[in-house]
C-alpha atoms as a PDB file:
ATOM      1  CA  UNK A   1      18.625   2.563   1.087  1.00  0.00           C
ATOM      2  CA  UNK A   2      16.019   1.893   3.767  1.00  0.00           C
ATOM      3  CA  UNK A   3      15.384  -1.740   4.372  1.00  0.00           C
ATOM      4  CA  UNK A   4      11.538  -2.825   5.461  1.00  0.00           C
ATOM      5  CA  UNK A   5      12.650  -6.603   4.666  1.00  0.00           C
ATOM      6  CA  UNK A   6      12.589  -6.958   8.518  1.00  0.00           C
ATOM      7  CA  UNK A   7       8.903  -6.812  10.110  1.00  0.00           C
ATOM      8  CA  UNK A   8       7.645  -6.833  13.219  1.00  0.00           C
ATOM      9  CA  UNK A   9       6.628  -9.604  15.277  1.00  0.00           C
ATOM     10  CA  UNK A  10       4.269 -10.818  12.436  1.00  0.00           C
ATOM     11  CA  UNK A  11       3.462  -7.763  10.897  1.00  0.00           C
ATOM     12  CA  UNK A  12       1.375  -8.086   7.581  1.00  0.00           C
ATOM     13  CA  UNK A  13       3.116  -6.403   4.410  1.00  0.00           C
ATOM     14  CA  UNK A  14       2.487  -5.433   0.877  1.00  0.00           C
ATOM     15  CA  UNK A  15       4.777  -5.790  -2.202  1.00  0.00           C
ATOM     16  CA  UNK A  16       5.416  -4.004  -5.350  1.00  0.00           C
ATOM     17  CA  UNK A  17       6.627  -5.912  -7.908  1.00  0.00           C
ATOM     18  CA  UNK A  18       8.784  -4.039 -10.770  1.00  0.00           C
ATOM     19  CA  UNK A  19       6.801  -5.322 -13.735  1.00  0.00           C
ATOM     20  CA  UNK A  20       3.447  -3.124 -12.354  1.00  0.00           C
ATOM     21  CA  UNK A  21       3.564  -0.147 -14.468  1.00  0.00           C
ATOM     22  CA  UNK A  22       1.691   1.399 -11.630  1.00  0.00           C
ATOM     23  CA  UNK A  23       4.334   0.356  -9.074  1.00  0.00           C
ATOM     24  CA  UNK A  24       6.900   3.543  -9.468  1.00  0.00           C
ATOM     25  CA  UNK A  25       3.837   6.020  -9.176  1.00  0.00           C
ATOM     26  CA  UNK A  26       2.220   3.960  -6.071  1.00  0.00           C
ATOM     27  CA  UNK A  27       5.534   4.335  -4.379  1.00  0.00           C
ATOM     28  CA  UNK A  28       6.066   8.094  -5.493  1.00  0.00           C
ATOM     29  CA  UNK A  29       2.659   9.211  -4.112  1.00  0.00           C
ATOM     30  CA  UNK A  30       3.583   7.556  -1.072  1.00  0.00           C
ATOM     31  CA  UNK A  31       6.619   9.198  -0.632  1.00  0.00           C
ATOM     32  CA  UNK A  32       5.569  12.848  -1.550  1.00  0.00           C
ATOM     33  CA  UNK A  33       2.578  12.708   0.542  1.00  0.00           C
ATOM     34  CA  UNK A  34       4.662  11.405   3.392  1.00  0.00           C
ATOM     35  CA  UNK A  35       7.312  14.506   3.351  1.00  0.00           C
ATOM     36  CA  UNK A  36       4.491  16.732   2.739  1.00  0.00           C
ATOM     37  CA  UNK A  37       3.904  17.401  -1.061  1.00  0.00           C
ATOM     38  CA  UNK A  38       0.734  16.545  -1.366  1.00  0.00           C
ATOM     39  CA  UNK A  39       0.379  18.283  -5.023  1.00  0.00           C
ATOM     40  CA  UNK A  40       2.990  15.786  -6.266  1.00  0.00           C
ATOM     41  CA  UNK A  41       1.382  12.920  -4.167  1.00  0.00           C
ATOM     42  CA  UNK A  42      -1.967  14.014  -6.219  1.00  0.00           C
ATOM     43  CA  UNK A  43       0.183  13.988  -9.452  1.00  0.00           C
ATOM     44  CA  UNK A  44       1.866  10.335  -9.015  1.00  0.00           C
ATOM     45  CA  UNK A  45      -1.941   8.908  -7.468  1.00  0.00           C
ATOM     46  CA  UNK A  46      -3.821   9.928 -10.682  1.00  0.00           C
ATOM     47  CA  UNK A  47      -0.735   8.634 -13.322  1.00  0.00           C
ATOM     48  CA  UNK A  48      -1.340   5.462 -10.966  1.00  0.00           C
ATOM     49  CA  UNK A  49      -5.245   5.727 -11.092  1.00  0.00           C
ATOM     50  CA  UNK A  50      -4.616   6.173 -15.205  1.00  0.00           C
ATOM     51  CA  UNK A  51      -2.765   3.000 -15.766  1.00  0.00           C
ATOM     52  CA  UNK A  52      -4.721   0.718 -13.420  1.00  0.00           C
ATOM     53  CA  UNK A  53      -7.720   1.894 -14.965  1.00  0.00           C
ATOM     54  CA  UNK A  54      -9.427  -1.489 -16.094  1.00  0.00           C
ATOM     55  CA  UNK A  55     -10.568  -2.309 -19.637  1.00  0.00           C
ATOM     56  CA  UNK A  56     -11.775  -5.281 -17.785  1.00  0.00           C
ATOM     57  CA  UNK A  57     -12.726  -4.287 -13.908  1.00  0.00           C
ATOM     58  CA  UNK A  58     -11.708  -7.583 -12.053  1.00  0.00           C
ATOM     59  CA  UNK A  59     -14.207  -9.327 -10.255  1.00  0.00           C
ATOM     60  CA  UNK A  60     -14.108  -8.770  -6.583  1.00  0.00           C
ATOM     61  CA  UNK A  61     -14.274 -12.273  -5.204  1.00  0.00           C
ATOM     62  CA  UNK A  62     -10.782 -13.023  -7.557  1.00  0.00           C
ATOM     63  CA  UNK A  63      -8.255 -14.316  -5.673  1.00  0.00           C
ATOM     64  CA  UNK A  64      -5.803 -11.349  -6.232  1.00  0.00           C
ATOM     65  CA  UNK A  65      -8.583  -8.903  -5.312  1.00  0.00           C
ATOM     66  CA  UNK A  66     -10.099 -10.800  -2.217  1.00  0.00           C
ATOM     67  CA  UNK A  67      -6.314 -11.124  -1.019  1.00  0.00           C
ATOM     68  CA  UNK A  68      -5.932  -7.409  -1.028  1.00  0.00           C
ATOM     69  CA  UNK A  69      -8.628  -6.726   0.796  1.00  0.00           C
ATOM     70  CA  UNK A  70      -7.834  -9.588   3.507  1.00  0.00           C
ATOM     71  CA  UNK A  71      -4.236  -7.721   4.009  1.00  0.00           C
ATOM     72  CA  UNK A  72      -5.548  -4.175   4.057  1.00  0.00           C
ATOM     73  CA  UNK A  73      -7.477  -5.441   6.711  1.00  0.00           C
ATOM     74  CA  UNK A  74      -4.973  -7.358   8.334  1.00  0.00           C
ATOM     75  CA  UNK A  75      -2.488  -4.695   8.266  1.00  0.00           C
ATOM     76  CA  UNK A  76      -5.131  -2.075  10.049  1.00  0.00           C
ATOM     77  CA  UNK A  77      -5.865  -4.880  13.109  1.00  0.00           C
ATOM     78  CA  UNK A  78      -1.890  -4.936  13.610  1.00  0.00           C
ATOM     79  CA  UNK A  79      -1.394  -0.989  13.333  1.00  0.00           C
ATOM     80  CA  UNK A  80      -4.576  -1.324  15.990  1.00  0.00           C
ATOM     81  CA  UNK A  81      -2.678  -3.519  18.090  1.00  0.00           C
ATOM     82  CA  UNK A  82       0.723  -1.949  17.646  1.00  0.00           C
ATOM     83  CA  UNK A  83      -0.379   1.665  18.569  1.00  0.00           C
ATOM     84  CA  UNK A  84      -1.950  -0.079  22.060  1.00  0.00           C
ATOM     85  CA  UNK A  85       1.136  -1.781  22.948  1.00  0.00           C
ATOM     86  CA  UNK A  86       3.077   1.284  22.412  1.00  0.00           C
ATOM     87  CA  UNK A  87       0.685   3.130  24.690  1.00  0.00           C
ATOM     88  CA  UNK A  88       0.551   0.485  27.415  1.00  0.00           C
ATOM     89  CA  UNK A  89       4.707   1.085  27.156  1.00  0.00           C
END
């Protein structure tokens, strides 16, 4: 199995835990869309849109939510970064 439990020089990350319903289908979508299905990437996306689908929308300055948005951020700074270096050689 692939291991990512080794990023780069500070490199921001996500995790899944296995008690989010929506986890299997996150990771699914991921994967399809990456080798190219992207009708069973749209399939796995809206089974993952279905169950995250709030009763309850959480409020956006949460914790949880503000967190997320901090490390989406983060994470497109350091693919920023990483693609320069890798130009530069």
């Amino acid at each position: 199995m692939f291991d990512a439990s080794n990023p780069r020089d500070n490199e921001p990350f996500f995790t899944l835990l296995g008690r989010d319903p929506a986890a299997p289908h996150i990771i699914r979508a991921w994967a399809y869309k990456r080798c190219g299905q992207d009708g069973l990437a749209q399939i796995e996306a809206s089974k993952a849109n279905a169950i995250t689908e709030p009763v309850f929308a959480q409020n956006s300055g949460e914790e949880q939510i503000r967190s997320a948005f901090t490390l989406a951020d983060e994470m497109e700074t350091y693919r920023r970064n990483y693609n320069r270096r890798q130009r530069a050689g």
